[in-house]
N, C-alpha and C. Protein backbone atom coordinates (compact mmCIF):
# COMPACT_ATOMS: atom_id res chain seq x y z
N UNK A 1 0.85 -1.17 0.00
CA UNK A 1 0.00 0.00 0.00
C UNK A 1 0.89 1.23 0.00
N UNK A 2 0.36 2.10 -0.69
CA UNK A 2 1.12 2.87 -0.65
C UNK A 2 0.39 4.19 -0.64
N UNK A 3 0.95 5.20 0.62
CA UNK A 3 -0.16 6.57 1.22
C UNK A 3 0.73 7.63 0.77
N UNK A 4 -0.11 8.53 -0.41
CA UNK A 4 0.31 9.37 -0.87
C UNK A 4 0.19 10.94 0.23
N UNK A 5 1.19 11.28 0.59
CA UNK A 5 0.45 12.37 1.37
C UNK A 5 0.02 13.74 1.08
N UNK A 6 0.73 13.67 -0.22
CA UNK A 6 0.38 15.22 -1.09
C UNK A 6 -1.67 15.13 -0.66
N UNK A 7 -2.08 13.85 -0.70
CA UNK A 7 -3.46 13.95 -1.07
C UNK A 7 -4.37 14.88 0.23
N UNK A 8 -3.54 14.87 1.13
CA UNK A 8 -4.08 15.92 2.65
C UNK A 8 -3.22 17.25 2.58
N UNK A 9 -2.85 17.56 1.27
CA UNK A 9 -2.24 18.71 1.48
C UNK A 9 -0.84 18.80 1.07
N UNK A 10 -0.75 20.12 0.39
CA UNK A 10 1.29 20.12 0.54
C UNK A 10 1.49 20.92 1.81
N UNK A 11 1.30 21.12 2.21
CA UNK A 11 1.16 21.95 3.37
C UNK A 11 0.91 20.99 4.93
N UNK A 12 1.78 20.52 5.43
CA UNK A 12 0.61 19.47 6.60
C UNK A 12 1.32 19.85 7.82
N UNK A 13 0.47 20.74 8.77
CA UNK A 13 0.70 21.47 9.80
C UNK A 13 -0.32 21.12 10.97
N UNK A 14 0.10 21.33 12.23
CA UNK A 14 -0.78 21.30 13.07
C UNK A 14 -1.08 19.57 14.01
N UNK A 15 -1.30 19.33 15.09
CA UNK A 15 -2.18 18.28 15.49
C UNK A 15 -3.38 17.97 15.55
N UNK A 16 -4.28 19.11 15.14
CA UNK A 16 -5.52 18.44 14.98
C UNK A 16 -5.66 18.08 13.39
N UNK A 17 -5.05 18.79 12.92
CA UNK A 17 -4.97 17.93 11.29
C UNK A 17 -4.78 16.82 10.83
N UNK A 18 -3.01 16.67 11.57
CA UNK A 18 -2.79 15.37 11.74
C UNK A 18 -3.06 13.99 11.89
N UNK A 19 -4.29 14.60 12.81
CA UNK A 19 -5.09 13.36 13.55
C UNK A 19 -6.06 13.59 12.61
N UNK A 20 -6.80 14.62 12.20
CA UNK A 20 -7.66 14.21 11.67
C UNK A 20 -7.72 13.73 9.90
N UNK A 21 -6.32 13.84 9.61
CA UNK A 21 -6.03 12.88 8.49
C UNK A 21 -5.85 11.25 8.92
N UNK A 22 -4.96 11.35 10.23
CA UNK A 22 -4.98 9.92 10.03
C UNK A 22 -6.36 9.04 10.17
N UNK A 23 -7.54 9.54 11.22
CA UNK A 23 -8.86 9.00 11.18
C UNK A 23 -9.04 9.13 10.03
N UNK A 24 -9.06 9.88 9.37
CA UNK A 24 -9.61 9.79 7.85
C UNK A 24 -9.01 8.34 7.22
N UNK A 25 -7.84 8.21 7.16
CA UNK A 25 -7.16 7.20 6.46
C UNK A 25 -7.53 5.66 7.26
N UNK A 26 -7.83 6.05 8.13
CA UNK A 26 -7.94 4.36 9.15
C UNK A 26 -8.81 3.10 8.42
N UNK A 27 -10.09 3.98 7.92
CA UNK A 27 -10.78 2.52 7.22
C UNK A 27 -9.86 2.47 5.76
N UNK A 28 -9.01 2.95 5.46
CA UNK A 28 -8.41 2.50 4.37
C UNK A 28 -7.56 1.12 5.28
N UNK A 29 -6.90 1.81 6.14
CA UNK A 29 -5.56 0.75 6.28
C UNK A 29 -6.06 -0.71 7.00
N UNK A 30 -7.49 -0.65 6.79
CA UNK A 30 -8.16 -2.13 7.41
C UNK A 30 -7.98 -3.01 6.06
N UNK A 31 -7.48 -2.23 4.93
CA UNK A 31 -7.26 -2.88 3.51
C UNK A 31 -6.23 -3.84 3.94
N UNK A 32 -5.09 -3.24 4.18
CA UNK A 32 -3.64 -4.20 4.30
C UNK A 32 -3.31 -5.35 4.73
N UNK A 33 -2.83 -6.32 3.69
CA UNK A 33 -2.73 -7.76 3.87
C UNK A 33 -1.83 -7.63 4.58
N UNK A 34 -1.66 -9.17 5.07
CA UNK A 34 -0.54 -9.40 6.14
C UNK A 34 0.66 -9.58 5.06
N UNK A 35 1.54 -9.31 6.02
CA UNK A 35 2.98 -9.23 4.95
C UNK A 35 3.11 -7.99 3.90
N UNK A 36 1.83 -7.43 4.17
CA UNK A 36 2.13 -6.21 3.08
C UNK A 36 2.73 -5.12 3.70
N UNK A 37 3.66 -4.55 2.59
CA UNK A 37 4.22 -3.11 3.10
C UNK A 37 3.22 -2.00 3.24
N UNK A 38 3.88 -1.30 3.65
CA UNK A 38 2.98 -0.08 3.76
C UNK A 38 3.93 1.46 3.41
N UNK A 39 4.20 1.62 2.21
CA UNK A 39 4.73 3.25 1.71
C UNK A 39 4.45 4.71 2.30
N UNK A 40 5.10 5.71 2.84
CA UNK A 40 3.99 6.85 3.20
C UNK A 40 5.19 7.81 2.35
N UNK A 41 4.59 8.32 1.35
CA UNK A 41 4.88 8.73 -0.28
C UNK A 41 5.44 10.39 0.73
N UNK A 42 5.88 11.22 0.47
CA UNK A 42 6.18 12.17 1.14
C UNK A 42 6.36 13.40 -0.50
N UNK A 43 6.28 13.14 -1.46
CA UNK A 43 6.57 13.84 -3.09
C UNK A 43 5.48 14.86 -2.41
N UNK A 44 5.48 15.88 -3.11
CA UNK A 44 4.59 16.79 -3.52
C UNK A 44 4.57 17.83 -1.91
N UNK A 45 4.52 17.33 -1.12
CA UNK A 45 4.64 17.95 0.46
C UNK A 45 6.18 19.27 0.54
N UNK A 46 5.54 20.20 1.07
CA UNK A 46 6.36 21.28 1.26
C UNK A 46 6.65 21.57 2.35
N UNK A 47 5.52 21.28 2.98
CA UNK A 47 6.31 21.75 4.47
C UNK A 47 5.53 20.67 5.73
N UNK A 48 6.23 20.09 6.08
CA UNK A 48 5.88 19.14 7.23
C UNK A 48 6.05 19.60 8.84
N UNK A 49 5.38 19.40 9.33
CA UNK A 49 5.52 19.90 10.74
C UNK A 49 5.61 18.65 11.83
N UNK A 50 6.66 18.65 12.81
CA UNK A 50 6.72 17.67 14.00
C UNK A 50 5.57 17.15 14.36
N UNK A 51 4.39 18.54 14.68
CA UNK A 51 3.44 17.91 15.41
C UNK A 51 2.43 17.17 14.10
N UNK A 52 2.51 17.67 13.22
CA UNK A 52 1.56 16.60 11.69
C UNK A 52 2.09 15.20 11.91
N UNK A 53 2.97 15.12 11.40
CA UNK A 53 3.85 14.37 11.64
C UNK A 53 3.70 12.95 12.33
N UNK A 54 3.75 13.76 13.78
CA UNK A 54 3.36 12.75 15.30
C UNK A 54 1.99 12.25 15.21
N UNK A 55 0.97 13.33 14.70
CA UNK A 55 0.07 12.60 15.14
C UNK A 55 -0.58 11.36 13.58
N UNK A 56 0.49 11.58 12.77
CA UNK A 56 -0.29 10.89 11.51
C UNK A 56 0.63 9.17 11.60
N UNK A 57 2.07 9.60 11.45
CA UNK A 57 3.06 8.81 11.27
C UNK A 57 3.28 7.83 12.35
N UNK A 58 3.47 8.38 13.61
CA UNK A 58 3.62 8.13 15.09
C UNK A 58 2.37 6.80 15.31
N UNK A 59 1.04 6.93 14.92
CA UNK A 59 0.05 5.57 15.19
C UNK A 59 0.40 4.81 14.21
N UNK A 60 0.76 5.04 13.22
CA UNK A 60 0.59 4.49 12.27
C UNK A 60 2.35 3.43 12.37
N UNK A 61 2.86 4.03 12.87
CA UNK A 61 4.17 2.88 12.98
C UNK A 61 4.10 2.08 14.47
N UNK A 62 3.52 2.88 15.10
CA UNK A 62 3.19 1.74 16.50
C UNK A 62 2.18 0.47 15.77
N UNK A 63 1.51 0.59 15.21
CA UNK A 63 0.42 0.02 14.96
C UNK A 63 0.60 -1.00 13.87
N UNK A 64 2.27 -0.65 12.70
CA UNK A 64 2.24 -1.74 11.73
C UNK A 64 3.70 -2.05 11.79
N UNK A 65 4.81 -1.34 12.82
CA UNK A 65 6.03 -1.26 12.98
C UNK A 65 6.65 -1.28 11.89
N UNK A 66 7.39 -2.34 11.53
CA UNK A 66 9.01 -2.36 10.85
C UNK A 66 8.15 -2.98 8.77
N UNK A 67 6.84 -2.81 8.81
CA UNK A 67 6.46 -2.90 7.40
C UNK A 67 5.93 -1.72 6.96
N UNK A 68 6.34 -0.69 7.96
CA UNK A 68 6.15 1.32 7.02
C UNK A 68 7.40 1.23 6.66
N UNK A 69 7.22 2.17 5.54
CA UNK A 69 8.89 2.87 4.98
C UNK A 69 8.47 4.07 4.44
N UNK A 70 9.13 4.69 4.24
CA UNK A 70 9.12 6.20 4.31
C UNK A 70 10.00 6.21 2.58
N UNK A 71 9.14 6.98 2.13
CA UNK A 71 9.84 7.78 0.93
C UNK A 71 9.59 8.59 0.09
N UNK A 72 10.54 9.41 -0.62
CA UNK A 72 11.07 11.18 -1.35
C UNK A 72 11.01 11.82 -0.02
N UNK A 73 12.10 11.48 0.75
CA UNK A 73 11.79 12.61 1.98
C UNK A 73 13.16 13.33 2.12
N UNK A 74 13.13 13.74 0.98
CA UNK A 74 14.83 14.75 0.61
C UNK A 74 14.18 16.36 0.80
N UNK A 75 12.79 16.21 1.40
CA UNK A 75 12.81 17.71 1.55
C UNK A 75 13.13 18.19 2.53
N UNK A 76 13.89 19.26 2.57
CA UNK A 76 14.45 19.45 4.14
C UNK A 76 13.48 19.85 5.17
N UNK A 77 12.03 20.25 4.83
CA UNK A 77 11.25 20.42 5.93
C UNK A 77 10.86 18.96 6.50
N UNK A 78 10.75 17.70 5.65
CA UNK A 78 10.24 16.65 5.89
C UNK A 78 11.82 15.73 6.59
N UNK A 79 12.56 16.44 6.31
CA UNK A 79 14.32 15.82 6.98
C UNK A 79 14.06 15.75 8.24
N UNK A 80 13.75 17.57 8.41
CA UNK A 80 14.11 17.68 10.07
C UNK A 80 12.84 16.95 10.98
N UNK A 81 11.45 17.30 10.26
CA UNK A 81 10.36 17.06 11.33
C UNK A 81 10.60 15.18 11.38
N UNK A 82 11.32 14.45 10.44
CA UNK A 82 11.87 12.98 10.84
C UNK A 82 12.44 13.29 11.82
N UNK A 83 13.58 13.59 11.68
CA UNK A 83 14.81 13.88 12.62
C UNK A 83 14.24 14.31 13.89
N UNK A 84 13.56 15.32 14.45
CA UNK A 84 12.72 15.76 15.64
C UNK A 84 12.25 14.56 16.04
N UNK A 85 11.34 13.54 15.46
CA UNK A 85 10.59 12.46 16.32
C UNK A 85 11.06 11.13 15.67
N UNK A 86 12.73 11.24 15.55
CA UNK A 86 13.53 10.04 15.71
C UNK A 86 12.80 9.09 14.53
N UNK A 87 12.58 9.49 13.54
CA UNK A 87 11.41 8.52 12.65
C UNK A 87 12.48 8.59 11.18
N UNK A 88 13.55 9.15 11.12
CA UNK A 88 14.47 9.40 9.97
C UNK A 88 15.37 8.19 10.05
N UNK A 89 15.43 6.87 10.30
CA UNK A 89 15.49 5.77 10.42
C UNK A 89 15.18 4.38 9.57
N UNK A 90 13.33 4.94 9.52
CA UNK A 90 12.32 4.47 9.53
C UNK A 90 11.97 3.83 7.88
């Protein structure tokens, strides 16, 4: 699967956003087979914020761990807000 995030915005600021993208996305991710990856597309996004971030990324890797991967995240707003919540790893 793969979660485009341009689709909530190039712009993704704030914690109540955050959250309220990821509820948005939840009955999607009842899609995902077992063994399936899970992509979170980062293209098109300009400016990412820690707290977006936490509240979108943060459930979403407790919840499917080491089968998220992260990628195009060469933007330096999307570098650091990794880097802030230790998720530039990931």
């Amino acid at each position: 699967m793969i979660i485009n995030l341009k689709k909530f915005g190039t712009t993704l600021v704030s914690r109540p956003s955050g959250k309220e993208a990821y509820l948005a996305f939840t009955p999607t991710l009842r899609e995902v087979k077992n063994n399936e990856t899970i992509e979170v597309d980062f293209e098109g996004v300009e400016v990412l914020t820690p707290s977006w971030a936490d509240e979108f990324l943060t459930p979403l890797i407790n919840l499917y761990g080491k089968v998220v991967g992260l990628k195009n995240t060469s933007n330096p707003s999307v570098i650091e807000s990794l880097k802030i919540l230790d998720l530039d790893k990931v």
